[in-house]
C-alpha atoms as a PDB file:
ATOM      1  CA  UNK A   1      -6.219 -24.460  11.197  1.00  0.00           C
ATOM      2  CA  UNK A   2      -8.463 -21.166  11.265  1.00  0.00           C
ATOM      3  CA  UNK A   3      -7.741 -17.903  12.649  1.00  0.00           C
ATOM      4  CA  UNK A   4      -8.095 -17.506  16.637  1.00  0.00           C
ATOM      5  CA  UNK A   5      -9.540 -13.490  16.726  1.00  0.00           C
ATOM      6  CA  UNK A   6      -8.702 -12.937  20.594  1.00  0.00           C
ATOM      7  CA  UNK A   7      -4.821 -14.789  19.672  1.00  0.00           C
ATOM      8  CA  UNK A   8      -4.302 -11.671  16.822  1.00  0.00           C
ATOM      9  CA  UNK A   9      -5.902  -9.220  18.451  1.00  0.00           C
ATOM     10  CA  UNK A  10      -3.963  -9.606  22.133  1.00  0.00           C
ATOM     11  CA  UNK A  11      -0.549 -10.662  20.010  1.00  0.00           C
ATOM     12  CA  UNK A  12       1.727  -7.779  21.276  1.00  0.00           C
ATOM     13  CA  UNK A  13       3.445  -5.220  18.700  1.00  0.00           C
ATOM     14  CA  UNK A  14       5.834  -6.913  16.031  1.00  0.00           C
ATOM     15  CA  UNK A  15       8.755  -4.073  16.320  1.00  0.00           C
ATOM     16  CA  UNK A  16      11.112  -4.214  13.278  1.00  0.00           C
ATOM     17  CA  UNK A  17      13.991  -1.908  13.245  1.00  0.00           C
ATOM     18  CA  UNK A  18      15.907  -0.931   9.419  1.00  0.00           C
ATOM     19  CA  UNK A  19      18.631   0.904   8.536  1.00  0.00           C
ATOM     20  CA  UNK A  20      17.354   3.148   5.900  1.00  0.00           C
ATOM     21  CA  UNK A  21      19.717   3.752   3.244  1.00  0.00           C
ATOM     22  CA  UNK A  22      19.912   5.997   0.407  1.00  0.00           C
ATOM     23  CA  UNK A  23      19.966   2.736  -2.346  1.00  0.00           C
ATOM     24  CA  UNK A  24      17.003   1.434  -0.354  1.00  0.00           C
ATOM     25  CA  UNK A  25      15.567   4.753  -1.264  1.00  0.00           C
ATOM     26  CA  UNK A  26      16.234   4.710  -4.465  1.00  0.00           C
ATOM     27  CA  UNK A  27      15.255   1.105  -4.906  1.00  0.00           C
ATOM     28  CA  UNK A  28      11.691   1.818  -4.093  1.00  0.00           C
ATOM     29  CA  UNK A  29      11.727   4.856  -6.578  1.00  0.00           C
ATOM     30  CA  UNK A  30      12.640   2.301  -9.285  1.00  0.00           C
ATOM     31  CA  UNK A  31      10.022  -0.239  -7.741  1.00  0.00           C
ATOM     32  CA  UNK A  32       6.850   2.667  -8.220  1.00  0.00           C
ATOM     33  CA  UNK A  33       8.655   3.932 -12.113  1.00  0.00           C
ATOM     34  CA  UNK A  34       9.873   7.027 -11.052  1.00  0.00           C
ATOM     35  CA  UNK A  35      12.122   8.669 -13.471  1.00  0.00           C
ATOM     36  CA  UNK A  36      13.314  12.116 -11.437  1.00  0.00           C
ATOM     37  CA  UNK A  37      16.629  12.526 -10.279  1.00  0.00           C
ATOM     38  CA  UNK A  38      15.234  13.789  -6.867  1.00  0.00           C
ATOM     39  CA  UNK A  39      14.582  10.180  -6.676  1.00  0.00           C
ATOM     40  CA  UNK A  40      17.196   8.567  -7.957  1.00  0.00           C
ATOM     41  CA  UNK A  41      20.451  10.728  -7.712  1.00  0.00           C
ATOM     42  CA  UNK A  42      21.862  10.409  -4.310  1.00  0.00           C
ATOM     43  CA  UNK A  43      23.273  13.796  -4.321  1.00  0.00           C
ATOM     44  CA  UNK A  44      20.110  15.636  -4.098  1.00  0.00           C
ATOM     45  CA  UNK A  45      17.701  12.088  -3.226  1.00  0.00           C
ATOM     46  CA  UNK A  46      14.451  13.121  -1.675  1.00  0.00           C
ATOM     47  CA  UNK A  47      12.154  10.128  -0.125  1.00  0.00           C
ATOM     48  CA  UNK A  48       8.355   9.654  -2.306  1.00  0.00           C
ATOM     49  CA  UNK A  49       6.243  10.108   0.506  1.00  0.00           C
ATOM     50  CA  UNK A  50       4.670   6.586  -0.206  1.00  0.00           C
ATOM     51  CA  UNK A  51       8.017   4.979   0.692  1.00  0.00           C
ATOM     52  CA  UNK A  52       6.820   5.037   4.396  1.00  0.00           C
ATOM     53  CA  UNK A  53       4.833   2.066   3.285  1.00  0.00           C
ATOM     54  CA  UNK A  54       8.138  -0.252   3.688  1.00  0.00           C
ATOM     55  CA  UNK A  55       9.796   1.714   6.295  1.00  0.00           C
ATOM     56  CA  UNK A  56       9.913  -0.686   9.380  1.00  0.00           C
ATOM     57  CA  UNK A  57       7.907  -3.431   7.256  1.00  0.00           C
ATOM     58  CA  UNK A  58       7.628  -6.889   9.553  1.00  0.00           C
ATOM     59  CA  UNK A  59       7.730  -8.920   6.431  1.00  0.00           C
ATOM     60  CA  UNK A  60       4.364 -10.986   5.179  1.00  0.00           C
ATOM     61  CA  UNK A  61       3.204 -11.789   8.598  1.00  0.00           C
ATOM     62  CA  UNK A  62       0.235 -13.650   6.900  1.00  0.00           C
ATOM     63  CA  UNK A  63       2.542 -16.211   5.490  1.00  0.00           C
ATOM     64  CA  UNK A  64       3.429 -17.417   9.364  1.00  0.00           C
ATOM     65  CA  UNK A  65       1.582 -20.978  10.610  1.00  0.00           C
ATOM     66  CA  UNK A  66       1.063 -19.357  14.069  1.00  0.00           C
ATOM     67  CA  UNK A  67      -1.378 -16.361  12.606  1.00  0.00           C
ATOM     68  CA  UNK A  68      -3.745 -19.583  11.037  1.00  0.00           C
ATOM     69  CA  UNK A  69      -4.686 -17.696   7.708  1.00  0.00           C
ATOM     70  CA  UNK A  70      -4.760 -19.389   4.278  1.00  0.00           C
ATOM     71  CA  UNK A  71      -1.885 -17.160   2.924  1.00  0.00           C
ATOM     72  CA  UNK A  72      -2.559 -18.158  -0.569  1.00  0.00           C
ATOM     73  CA  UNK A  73      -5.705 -16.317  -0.299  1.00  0.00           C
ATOM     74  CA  UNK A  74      -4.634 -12.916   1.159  1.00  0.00           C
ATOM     75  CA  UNK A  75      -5.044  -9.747  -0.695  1.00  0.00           C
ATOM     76  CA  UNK A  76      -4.074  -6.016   0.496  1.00  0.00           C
ATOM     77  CA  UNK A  77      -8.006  -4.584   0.663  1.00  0.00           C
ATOM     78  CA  UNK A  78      -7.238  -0.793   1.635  1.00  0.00           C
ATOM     79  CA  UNK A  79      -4.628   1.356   2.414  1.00  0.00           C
ATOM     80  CA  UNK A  80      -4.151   4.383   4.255  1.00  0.00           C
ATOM     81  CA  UNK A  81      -0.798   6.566   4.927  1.00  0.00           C
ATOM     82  CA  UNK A  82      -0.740   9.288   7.418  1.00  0.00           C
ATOM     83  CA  UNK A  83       2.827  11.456   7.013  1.00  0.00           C
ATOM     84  CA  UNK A  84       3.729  13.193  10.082  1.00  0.00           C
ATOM     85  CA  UNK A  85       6.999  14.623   8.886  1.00  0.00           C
ATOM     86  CA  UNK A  86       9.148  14.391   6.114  1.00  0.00           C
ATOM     87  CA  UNK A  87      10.677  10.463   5.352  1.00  0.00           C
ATOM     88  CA  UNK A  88      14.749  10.375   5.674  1.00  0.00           C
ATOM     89  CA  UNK A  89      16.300   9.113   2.806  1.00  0.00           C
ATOM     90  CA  UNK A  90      18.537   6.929   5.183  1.00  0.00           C
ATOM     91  CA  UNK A  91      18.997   6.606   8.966  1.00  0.00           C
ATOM     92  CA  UNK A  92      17.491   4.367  11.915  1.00  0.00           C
ATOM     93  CA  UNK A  93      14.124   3.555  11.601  1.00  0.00           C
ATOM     94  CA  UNK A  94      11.717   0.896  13.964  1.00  0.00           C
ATOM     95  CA  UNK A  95       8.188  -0.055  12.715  1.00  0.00           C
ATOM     96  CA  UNK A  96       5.812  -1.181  15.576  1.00  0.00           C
ATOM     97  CA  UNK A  97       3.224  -2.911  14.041  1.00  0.00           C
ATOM     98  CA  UNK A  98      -0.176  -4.805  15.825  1.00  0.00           C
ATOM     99  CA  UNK A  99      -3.503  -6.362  14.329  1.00  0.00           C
ATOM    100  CA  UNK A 100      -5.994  -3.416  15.730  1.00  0.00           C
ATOM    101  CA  UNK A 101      -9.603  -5.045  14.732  1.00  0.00           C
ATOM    102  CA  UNK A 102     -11.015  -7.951  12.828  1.00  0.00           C
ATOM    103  CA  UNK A 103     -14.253  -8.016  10.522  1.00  0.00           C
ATOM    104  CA  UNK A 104     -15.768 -11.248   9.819  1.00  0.00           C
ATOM    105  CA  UNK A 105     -17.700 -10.885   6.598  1.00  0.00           C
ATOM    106  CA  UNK A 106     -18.765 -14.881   6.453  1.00  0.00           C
ATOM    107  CA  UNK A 107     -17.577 -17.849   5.978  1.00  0.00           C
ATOM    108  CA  UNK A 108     -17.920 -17.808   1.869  1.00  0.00           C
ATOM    109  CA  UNK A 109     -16.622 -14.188   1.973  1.00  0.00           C
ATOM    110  CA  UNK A 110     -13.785 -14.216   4.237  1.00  0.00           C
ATOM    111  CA  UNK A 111     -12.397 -11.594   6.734  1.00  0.00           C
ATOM    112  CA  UNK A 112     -10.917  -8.134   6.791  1.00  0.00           C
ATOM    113  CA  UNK A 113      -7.473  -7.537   9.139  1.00  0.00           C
ATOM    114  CA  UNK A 114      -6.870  -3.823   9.820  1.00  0.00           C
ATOM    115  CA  UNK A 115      -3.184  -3.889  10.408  1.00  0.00           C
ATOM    116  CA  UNK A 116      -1.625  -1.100  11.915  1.00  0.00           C
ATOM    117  CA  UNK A 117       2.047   0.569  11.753  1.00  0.00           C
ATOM    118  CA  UNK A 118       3.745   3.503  13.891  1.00  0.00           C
ATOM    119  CA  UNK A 119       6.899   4.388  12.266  1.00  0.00           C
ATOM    120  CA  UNK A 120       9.943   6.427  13.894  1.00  0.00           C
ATOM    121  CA  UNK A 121      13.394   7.170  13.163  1.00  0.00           C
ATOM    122  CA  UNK A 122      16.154   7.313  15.089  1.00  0.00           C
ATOM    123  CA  UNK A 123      15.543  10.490  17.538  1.00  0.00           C
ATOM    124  CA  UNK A 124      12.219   8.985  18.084  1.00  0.00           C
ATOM    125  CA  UNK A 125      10.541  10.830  15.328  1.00  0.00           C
ATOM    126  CA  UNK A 126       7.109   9.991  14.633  1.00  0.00           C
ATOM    127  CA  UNK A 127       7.537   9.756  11.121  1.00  0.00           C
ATOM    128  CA  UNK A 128       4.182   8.698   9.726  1.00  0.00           C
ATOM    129  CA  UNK A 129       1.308   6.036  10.442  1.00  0.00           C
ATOM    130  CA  UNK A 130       0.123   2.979   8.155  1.00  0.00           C
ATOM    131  CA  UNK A 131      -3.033   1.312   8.140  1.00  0.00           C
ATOM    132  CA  UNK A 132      -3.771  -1.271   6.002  1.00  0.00           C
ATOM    133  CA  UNK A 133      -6.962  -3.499   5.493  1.00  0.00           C
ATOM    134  CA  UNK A 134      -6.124  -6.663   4.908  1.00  0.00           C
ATOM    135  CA  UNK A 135      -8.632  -9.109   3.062  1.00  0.00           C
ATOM    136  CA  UNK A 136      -8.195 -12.873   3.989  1.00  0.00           C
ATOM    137  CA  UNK A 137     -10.251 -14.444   1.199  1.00  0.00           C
ATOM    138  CA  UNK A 138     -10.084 -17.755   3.119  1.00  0.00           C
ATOM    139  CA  UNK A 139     -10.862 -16.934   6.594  1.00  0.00           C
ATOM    140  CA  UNK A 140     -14.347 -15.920   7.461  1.00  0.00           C
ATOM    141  CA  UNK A 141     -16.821 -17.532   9.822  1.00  0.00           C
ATOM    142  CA  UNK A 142     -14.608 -16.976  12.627  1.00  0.00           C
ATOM    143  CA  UNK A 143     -17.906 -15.794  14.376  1.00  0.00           C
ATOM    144  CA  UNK A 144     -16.742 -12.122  14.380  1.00  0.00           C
ATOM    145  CA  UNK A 145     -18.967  -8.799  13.351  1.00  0.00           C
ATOM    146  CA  UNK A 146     -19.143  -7.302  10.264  1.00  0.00           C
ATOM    147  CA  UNK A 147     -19.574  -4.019  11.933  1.00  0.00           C
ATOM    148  CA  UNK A 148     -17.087  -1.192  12.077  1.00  0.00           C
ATOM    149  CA  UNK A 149     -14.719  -1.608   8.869  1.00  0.00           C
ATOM    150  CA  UNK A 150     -13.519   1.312   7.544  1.00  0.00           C
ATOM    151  CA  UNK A 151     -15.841   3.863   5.454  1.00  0.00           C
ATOM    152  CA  UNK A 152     -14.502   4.388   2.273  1.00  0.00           C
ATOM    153  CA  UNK A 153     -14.182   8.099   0.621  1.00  0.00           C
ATOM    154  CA  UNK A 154     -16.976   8.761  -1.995  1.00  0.00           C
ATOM    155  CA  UNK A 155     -15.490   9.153  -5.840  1.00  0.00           C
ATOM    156  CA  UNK A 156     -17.659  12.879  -7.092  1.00  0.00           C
ATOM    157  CA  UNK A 157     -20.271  12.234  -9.165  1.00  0.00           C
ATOM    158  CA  UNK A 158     -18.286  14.595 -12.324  1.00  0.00           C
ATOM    159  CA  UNK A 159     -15.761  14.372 -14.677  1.00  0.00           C
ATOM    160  CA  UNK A 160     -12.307  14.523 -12.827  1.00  0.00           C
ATOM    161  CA  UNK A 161     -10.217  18.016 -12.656  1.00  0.00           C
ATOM    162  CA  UNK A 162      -6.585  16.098 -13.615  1.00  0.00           C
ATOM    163  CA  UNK A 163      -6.113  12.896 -15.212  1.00  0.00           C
ATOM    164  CA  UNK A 164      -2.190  11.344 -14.876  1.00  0.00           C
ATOM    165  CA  UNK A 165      -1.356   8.348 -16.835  1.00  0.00           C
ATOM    166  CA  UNK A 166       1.659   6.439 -15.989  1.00  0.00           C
ATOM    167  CA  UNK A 167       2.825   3.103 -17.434  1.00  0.00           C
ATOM    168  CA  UNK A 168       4.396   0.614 -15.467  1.00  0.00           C
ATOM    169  CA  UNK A 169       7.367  -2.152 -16.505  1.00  0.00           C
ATOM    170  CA  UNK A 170       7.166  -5.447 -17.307  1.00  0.00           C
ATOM    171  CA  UNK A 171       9.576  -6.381 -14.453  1.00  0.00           C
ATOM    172  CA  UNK A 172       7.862  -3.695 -12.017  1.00  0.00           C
ATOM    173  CA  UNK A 173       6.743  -6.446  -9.638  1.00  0.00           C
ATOM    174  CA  UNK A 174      10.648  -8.164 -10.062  1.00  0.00           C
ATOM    175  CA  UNK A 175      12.076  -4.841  -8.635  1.00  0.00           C
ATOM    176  CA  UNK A 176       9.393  -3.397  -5.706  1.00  0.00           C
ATOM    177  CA  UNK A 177       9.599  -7.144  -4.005  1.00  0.00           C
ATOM    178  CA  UNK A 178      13.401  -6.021  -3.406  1.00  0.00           C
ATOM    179  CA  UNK A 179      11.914  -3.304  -1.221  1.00  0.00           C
ATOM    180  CA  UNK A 180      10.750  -6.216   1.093  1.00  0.00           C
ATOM    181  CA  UNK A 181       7.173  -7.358  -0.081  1.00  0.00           C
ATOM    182  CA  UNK A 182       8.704 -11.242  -1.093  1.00  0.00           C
ATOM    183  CA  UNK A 183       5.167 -12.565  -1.281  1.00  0.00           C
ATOM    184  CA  UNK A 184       5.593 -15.096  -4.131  1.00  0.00           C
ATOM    185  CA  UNK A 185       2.094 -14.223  -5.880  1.00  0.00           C
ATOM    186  CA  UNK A 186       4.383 -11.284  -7.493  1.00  0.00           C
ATOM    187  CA  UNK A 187       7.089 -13.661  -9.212  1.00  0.00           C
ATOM    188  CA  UNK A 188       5.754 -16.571  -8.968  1.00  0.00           C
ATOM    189  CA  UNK A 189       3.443 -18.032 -11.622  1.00  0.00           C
ATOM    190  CA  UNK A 190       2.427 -21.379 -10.332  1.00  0.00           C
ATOM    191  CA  UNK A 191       1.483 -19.443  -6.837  1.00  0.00           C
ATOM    192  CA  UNK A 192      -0.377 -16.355  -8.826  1.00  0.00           C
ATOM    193  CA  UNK A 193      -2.425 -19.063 -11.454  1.00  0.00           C
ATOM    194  CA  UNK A 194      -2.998 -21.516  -8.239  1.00  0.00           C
ATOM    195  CA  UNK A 195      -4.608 -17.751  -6.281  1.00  0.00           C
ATOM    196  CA  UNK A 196      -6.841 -17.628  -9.762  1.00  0.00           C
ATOM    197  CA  UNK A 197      -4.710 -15.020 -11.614  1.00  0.00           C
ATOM    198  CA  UNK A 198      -3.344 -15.007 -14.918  1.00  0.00           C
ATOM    199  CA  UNK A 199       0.095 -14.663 -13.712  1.00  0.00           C
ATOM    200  CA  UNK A 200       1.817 -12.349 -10.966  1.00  0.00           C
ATOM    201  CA  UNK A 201      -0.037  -9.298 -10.143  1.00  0.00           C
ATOM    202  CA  UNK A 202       1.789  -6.448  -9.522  1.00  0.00           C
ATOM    203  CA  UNK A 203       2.295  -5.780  -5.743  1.00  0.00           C
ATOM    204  CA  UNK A 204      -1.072  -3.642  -4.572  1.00  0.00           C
ATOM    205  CA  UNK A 205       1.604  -1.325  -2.793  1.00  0.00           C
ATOM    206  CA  UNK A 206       3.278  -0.691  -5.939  1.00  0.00           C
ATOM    207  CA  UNK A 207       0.191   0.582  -7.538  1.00  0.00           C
ATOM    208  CA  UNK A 208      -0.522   2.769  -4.771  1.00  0.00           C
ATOM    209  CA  UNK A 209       3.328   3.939  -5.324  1.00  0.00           C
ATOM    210  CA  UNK A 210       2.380   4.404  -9.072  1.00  0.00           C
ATOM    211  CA  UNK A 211      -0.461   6.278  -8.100  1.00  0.00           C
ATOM    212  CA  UNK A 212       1.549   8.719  -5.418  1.00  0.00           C
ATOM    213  CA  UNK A 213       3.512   9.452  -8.245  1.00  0.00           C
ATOM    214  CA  UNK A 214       0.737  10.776  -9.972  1.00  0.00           C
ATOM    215  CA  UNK A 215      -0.790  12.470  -7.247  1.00  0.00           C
ATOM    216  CA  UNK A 216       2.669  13.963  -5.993  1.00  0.00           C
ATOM    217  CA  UNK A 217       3.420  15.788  -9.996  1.00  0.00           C
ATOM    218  CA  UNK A 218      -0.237  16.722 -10.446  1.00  0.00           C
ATOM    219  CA  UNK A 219      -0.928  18.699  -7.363  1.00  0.00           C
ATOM    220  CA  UNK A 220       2.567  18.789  -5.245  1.00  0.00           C
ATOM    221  CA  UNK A 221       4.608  19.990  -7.857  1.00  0.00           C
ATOM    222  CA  UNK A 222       7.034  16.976  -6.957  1.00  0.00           C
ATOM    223  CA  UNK A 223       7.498  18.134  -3.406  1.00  0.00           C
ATOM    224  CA  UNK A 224       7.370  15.268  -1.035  1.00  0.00           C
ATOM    225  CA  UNK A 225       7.040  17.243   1.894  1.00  0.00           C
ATOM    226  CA  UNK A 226       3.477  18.535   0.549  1.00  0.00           C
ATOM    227  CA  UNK A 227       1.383  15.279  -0.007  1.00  0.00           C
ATOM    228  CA  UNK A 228       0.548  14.307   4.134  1.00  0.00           C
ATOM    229  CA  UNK A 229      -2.028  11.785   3.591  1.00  0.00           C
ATOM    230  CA  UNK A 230      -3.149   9.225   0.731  1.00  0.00           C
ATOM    231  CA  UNK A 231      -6.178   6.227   1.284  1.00  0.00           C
ATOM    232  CA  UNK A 232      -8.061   4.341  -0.478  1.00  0.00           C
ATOM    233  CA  UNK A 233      -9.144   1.023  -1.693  1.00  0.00           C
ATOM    234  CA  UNK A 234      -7.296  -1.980  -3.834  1.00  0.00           C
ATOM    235  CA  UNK A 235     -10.520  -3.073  -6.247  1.00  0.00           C
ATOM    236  CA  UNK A 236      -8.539  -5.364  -9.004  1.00  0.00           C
ATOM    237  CA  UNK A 237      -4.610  -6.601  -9.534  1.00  0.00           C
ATOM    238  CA  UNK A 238      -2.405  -4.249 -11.910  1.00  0.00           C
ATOM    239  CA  UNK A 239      -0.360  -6.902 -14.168  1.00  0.00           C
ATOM    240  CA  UNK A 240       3.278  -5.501 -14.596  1.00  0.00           C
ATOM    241  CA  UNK A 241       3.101  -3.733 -17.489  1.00  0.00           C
ATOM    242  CA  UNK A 242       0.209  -2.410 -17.624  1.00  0.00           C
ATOM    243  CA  UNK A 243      -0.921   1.594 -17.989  1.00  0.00           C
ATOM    244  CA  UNK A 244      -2.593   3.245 -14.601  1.00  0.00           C
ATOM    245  CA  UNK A 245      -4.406   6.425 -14.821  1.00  0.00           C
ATOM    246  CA  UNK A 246      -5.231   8.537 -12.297  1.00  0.00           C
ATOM    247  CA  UNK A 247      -8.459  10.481 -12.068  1.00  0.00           C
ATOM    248  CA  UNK A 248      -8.213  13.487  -9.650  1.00  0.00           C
ATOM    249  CA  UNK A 249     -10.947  15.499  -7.910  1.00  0.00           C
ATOM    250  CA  UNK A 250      -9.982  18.742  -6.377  1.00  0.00           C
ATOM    251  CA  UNK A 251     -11.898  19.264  -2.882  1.00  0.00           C
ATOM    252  CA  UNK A 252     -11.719  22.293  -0.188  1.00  0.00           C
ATOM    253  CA  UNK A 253      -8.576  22.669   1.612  1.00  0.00           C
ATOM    254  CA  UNK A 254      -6.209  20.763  -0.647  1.00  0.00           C
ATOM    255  CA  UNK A 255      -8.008  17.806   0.207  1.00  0.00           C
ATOM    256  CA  UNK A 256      -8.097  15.315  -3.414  1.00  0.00           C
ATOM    257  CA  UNK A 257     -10.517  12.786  -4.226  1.00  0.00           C
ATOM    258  CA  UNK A 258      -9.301   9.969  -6.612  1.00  0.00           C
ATOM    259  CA  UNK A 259      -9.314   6.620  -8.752  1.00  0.00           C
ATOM    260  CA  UNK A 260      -7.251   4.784 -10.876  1.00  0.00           C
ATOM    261  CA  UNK A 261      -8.071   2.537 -13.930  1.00  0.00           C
ATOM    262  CA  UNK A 262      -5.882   0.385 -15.972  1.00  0.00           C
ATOM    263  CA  UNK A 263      -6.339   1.564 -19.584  1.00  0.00           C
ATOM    264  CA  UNK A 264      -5.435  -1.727 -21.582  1.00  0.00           C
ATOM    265  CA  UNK A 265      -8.631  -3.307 -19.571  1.00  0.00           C
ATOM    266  CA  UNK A 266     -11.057  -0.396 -18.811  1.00  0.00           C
ATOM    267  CA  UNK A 267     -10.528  -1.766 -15.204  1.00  0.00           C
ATOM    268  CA  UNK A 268     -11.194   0.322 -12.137  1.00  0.00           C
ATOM    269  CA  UNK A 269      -8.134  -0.790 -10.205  1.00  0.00           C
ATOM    270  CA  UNK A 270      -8.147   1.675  -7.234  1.00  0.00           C
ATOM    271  CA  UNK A 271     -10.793   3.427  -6.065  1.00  0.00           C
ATOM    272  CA  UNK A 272     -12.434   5.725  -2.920  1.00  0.00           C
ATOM    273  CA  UNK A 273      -9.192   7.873  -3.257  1.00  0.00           C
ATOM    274  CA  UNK A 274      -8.691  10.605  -0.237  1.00  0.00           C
ATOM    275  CA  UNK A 275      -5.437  12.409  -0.288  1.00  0.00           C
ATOM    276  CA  UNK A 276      -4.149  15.391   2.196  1.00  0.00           C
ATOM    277  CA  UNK A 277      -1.902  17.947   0.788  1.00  0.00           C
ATOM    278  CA  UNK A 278      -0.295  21.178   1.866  1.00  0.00           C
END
């Protein structure tokens, strides 16, 4: 079974609805490493802005029979995180979330899914926007166009202005599934060596949360409310455990370029970096 474009792309909104609480909260800080107690002490618990990234989160739609994608194959290409107002540490929340375009890059080099998610709380809050590029290693030659993907943000040509290095756990992966992401690549070994991996990978979500982290104490001061916007581009796994520095270039406006590199391997594992901050 392949994929059927004009099925995903006319499928109407999956709408998930979660009641936020403040141990959810703190169960993604623990998922990303962080180690503040505005994170983690639910008398004075502030969200991480990248927590918006499971807010309202349909599950791994890919893993359904009805979408037609080899599921085995799927890796999170790009992700990009618009914050339109500060994330509730618990409350109502609904995720409406649709396949907005499909790029067929061939049939040896699969397809790109931009996946889209508006999420609001309660009082109908538009609390911030997700967009994530999906790569389906095993589905091109639908007979779609390569045109039209995302541009990514260009990495400066000069050494970086700030350089954060975080390490992550060896059970990182075991605690950020609990914040929804149960694809078994991340736990499983017989799935992650069967994908072509040396064992799980650590979720690309949780790197990004890693890297927020960095981003957030570098050039936020640790103020959620002041990082609005982070993109960029999954280019290799993170294996829990592993260290992840973060190479930041200041631009006008508070506007950051950025890219991250696991230090044990020399291995660019996140780059094309744009980040909004106030």
């Amino acid at each position: 079974m392949a994929i059927d474009p004009d099925k995903l792309l006319s499928m109407p909104p999956i709408v998930t609805r979660q009641t936020l609480t403040k141990r959810d909260t703190i169960l993604y800080a623990l998922g990303v490493g962080a180690s503040e107690l505005d994170f983690l002490f639910e008398e004075r618990l502030k969200a991480l802005p990248t927590m918006a990234v499971t807010l309202g989160y349909p599950g791994f739609i890919w893993r359904d029979p009805a979408l037609g994608a080899n599921w085995q194959k799927v890796l999170h290409g790009e992700q990009s995180t618009i914050l339109h107002a500060a994330l509730p540490v618990e409350g109502e929340i609904t995720g409406s979330t649709r396949i907005e375009a499909l790029f067929d890059k061939g049939a040896d080099k699969g397809a790109l899914a931009l996946v889209a998610r508006e999420i609001h709380d309660g009082a109908g809050t538009h609390l911030a926007t997700s967009r994530a590029v999906t790569f389906l290693r095993g589905d091109g030659g639908f007979g779609g166009s390569s045109e039209g993907a995302p541009v990514p943000h260009p990495v400066p040509d000069r050494a970086p202005d700030s350089v954060v290095t975080l390490t992550t756990a060896a059970n990182q992966a075991q605690i950020y599934r609990l914040s929804g992401d149960l694809n078994p690549l991340h736990i499983d070994s017989d799935v992650a060596t069967g994908a072509g991996f040396d064992g799980p990978i650590l979720h690309g979500l949780a790197t990004y949360g890693v890297i927020g982290r960095a981003l957030l104490a570098a050039r936020c001061g640790n103020d959620p409310a002041r990082l609005k916007r982070i993109d960029g581009r999954f280019s290799s796994p993170v294996y829990p455990g592993e260290t992840i520095e973060t190479s930041i270039w200041d631009e006008e406006g508070g506007k950051l370029a950025f890219r991250a590199r696991v230090v044990e391997r020399d291995k660019i594992v996140f780059t094309n970096g744009y980040a909004e901050t106030a």
